[in-house]
N, C-alpha and C. Protein backbone atom coordinates (compact mmCIF):
# COMPACT_ATOMS: atom_id res chain seq x y z
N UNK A 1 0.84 -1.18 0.00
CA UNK A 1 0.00 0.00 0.00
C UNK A 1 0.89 1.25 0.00
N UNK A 2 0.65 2.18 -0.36
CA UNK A 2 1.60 3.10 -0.93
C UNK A 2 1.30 4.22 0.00
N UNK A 3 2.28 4.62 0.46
CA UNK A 3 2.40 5.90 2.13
C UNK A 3 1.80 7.34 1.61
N UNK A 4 0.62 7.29 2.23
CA UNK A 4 0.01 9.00 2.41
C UNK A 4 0.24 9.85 3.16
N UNK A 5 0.88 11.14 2.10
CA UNK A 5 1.52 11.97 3.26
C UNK A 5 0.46 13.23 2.99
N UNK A 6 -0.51 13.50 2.44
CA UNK A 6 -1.39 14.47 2.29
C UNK A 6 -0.51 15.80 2.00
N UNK A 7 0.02 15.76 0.76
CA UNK A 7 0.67 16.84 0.75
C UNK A 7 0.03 18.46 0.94
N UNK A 8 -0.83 18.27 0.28
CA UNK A 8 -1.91 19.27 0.27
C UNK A 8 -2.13 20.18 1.52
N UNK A 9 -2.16 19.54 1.98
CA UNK A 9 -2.22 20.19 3.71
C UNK A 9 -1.26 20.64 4.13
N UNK A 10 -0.31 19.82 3.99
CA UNK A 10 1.43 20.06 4.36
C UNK A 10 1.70 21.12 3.34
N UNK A 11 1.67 21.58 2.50
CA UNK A 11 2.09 22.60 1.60
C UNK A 11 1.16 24.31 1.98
N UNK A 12 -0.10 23.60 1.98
CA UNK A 12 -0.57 24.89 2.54
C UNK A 12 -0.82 25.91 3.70
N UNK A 13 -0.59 24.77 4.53
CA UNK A 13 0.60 25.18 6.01
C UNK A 13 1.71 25.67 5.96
N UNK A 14 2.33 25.59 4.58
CA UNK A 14 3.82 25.96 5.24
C UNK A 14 3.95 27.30 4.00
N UNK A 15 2.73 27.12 3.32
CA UNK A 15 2.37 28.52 2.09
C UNK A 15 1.43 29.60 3.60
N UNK A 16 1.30 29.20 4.23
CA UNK A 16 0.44 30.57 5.19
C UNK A 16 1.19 30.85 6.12
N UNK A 17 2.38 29.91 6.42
CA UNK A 17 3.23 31.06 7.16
C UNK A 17 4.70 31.64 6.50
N UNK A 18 4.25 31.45 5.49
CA UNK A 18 5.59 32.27 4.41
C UNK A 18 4.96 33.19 3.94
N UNK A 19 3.74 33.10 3.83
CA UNK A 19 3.09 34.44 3.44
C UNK A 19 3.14 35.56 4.25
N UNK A 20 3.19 35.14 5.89
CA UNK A 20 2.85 36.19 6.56
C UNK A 20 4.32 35.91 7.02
N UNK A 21 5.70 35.50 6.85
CA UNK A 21 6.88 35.91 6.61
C UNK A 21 7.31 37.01 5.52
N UNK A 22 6.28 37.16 4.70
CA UNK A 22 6.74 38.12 3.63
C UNK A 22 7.76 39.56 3.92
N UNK A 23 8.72 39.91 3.61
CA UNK A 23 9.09 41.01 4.10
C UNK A 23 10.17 41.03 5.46
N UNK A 24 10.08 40.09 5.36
CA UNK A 24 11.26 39.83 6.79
C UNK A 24 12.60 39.42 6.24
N UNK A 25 13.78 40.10 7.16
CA UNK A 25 14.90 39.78 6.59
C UNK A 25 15.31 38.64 6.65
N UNK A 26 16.29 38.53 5.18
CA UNK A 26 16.89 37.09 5.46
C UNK A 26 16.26 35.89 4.96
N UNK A 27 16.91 35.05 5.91
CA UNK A 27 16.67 33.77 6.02
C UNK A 27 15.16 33.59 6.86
N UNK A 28 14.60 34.71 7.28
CA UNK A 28 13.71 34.64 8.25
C UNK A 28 12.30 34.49 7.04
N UNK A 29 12.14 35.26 6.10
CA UNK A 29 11.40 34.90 4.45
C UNK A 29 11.97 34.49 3.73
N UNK A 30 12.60 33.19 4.04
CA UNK A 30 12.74 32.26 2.59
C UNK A 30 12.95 30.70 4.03
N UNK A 31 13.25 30.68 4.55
CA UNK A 31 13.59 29.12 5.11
C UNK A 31 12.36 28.76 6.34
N UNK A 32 11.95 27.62 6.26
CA UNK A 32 10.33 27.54 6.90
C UNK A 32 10.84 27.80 8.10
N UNK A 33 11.34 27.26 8.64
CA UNK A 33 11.62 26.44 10.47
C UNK A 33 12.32 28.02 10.67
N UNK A 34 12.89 28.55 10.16
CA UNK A 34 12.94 29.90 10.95
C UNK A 34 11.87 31.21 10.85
N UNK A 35 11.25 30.65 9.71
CA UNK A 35 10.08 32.01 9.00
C UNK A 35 9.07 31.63 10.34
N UNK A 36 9.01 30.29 10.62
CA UNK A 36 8.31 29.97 11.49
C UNK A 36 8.18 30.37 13.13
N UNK A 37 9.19 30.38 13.02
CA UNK A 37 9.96 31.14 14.53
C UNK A 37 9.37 32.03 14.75
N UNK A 38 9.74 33.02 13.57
CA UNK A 38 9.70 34.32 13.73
C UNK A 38 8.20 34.87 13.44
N UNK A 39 7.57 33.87 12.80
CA UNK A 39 6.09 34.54 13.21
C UNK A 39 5.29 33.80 13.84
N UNK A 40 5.94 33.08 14.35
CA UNK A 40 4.89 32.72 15.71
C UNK A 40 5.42 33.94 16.91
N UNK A 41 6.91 34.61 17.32
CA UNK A 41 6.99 35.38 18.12
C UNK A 41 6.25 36.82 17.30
N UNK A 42 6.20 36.62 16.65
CA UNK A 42 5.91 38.36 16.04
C UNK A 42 4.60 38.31 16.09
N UNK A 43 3.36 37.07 16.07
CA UNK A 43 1.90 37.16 16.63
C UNK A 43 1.92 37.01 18.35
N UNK A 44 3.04 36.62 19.00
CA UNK A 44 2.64 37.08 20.32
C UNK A 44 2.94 38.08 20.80
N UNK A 45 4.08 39.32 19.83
CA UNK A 45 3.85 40.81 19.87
C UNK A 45 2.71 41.35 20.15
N UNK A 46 2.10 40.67 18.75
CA UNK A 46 1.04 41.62 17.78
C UNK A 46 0.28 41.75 19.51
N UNK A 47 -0.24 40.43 19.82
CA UNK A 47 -1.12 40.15 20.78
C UNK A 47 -1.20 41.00 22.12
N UNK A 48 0.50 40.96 22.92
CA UNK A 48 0.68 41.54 23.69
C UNK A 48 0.31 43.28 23.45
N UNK A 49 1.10 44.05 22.13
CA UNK A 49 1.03 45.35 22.01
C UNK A 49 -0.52 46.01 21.88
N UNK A 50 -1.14 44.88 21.67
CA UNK A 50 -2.40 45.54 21.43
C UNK A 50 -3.14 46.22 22.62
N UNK A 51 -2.44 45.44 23.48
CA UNK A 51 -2.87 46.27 24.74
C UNK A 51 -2.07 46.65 25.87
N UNK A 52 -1.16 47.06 25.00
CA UNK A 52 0.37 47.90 25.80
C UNK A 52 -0.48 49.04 25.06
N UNK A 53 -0.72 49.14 23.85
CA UNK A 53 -1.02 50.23 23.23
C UNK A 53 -2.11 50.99 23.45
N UNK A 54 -2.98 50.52 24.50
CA UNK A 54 -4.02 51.23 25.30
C UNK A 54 -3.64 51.94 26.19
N UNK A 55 -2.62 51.49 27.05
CA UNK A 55 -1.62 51.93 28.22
C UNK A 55 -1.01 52.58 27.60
N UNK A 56 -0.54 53.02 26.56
CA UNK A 56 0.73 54.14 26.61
C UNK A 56 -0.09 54.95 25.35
N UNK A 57 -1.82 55.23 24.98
CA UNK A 57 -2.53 56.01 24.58
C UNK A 57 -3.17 57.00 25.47
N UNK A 58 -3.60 55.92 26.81
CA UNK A 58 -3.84 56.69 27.63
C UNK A 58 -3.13 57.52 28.83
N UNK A 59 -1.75 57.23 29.05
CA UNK A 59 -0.62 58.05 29.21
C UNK A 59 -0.52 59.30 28.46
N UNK A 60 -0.35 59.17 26.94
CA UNK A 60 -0.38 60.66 26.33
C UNK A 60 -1.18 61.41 26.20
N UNK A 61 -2.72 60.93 26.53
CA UNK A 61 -3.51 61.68 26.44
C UNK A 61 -3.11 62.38 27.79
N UNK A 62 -2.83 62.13 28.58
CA UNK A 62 -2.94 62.45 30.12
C UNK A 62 -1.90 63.45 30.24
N UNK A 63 -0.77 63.88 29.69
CA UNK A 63 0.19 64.12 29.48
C UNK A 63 -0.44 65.87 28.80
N UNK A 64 -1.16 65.29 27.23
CA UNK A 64 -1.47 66.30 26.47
C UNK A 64 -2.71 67.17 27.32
N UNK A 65 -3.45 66.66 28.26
CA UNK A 65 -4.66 67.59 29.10
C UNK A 65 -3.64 68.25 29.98
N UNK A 66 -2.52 67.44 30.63
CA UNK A 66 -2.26 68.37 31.50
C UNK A 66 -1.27 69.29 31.80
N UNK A 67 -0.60 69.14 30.18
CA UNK A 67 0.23 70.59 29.46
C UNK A 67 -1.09 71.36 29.16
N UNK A 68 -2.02 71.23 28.67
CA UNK A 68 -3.05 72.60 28.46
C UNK A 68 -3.79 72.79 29.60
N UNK A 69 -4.20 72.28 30.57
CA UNK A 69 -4.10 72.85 31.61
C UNK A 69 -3.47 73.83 32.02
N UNK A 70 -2.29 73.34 32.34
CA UNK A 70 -1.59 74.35 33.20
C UNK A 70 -1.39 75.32 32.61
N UNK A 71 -1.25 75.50 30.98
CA UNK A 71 -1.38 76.91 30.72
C UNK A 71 -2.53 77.72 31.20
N UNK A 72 -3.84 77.28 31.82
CA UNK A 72 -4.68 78.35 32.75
C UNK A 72 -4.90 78.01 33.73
N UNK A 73 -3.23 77.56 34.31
CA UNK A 73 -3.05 77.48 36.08
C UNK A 73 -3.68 76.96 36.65
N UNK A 74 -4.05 75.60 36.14
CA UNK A 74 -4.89 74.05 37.10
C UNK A 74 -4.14 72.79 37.20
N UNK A 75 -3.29 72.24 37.27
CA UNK A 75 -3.07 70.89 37.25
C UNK A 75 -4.06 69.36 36.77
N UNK A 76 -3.61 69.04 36.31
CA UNK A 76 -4.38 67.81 35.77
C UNK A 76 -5.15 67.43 36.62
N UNK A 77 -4.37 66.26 38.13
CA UNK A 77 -5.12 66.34 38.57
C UNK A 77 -6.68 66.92 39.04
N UNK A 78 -6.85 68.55 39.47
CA UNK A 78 -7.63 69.28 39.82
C UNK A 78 -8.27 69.45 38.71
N UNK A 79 -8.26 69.40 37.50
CA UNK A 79 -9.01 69.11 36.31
C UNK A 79 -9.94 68.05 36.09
N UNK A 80 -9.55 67.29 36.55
CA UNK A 80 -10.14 66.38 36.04
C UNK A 80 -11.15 65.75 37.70
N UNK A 81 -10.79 66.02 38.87
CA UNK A 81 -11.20 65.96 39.46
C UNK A 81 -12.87 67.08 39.58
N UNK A 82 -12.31 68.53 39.01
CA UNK A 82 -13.65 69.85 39.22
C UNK A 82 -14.49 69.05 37.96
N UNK A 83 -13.46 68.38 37.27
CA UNK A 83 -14.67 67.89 35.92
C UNK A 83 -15.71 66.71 36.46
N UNK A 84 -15.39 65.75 37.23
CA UNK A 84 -15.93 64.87 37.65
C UNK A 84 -17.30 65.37 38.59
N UNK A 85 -16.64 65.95 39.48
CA UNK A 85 -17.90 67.07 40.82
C UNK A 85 -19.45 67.81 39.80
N UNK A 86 -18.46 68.58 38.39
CA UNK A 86 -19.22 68.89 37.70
C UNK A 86 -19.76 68.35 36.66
N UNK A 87 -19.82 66.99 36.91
CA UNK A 87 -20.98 65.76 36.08
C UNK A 87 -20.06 66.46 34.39
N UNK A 88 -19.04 66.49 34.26
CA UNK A 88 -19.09 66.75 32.69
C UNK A 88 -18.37 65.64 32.49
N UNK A 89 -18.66 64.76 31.56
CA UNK A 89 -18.44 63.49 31.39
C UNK A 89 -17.67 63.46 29.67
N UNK A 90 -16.39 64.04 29.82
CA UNK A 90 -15.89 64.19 28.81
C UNK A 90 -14.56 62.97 28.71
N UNK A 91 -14.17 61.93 28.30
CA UNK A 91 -13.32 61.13 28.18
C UNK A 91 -12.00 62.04 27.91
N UNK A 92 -10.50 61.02 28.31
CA UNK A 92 -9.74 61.60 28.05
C UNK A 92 -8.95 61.81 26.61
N UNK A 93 -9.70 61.06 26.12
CA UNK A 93 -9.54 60.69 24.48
C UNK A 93 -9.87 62.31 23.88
N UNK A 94 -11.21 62.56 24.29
CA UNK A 94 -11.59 63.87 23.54
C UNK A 94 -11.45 65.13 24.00
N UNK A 95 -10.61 64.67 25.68
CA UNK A 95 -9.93 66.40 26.42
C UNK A 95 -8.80 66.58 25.52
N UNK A 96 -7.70 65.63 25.73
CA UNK A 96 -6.58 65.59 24.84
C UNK A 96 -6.57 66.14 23.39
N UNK A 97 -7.68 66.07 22.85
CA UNK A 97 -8.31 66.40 20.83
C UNK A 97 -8.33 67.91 21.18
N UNK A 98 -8.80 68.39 22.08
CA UNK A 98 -9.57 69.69 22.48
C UNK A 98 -8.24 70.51 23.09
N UNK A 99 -7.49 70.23 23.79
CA UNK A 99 -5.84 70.42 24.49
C UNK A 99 -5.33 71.03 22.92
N UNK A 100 -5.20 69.60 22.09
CA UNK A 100 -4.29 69.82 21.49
C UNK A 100 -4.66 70.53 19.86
N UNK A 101 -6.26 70.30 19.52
CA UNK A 101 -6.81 70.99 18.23
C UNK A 101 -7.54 72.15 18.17
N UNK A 102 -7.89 72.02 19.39
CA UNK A 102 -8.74 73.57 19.55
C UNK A 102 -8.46 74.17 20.85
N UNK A 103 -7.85 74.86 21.16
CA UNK A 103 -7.53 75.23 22.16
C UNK A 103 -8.12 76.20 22.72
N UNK A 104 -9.05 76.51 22.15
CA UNK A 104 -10.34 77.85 22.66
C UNK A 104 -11.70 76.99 23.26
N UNK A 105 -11.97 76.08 22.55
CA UNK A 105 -12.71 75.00 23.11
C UNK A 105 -12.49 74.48 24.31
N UNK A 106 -11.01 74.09 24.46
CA UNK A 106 -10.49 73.51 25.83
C UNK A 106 -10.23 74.54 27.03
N UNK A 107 -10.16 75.60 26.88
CA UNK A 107 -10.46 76.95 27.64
C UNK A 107 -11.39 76.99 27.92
N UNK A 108 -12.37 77.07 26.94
CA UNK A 108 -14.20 76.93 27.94
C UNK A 108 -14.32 75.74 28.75
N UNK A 109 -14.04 74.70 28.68
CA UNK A 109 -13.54 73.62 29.53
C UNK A 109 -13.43 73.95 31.08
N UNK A 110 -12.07 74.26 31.12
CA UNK A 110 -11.01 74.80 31.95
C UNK A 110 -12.06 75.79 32.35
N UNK A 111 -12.50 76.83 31.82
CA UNK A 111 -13.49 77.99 32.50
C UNK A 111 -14.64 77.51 33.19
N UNK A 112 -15.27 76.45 32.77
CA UNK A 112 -16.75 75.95 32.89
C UNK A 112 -16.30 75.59 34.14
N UNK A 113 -15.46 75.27 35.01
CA UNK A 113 -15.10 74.24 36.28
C UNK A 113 -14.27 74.80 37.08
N UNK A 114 -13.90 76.63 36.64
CA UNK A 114 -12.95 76.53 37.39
C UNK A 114 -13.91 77.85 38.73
């Protein structure tokens, strides 16, 4: 009886992770057992950064409110604290937009609470 190795399967396994080796140096896109390596660690990047990248979005936003702040002499903190007391329920996603794109907008802000 003649040995089945299902190539089919075996080929298109080793065609989907050379694909997503594309572009990598080296030996890392062209030889399996290392293309392989390298994107199995480079999807547990992907995985991890996805939510490193929440953490260090919401750092800069925090950063960007409370450089425009202090240009009308409040501290972040105390910002965001008079904002809370005063039910204004503005995320820091869209203080930071307002800090950094409109800065007359983010003054009425800053005025409304202080």
């Amino acid at each position: 009886m003649p040995r089945s190795v299902n190539a089919v399967a075996s080929r298109r396994r080793r065609k989907k992770i050379m694909n997503l080796a594309k572009g990598y140096w080296g030996s890392r896109s062209k030889v399996y057992t290392v293309a392989k390596n390298t994107v199995e660690k480079g999807l547990q990047y992907a995985y991890r950064d996805r939510k490193t990248k929440k953490r260090e979005f919401r750092g800069l936003w925090i950063q960007r409110i409370n450089a425009g702040a202090r240009q009308y002499g409040i501290s972040y903190s105390q910002l965001m604290g008079k904002l809370n007391s005063a039910k204004i329920t503005l995320n820091r996603k869209v203080l930071a937009d307002l800090a950094m794109n409109h800065p007359e907008a983010f003054k009425a802000v800053v005025d409304s609470v202080k």
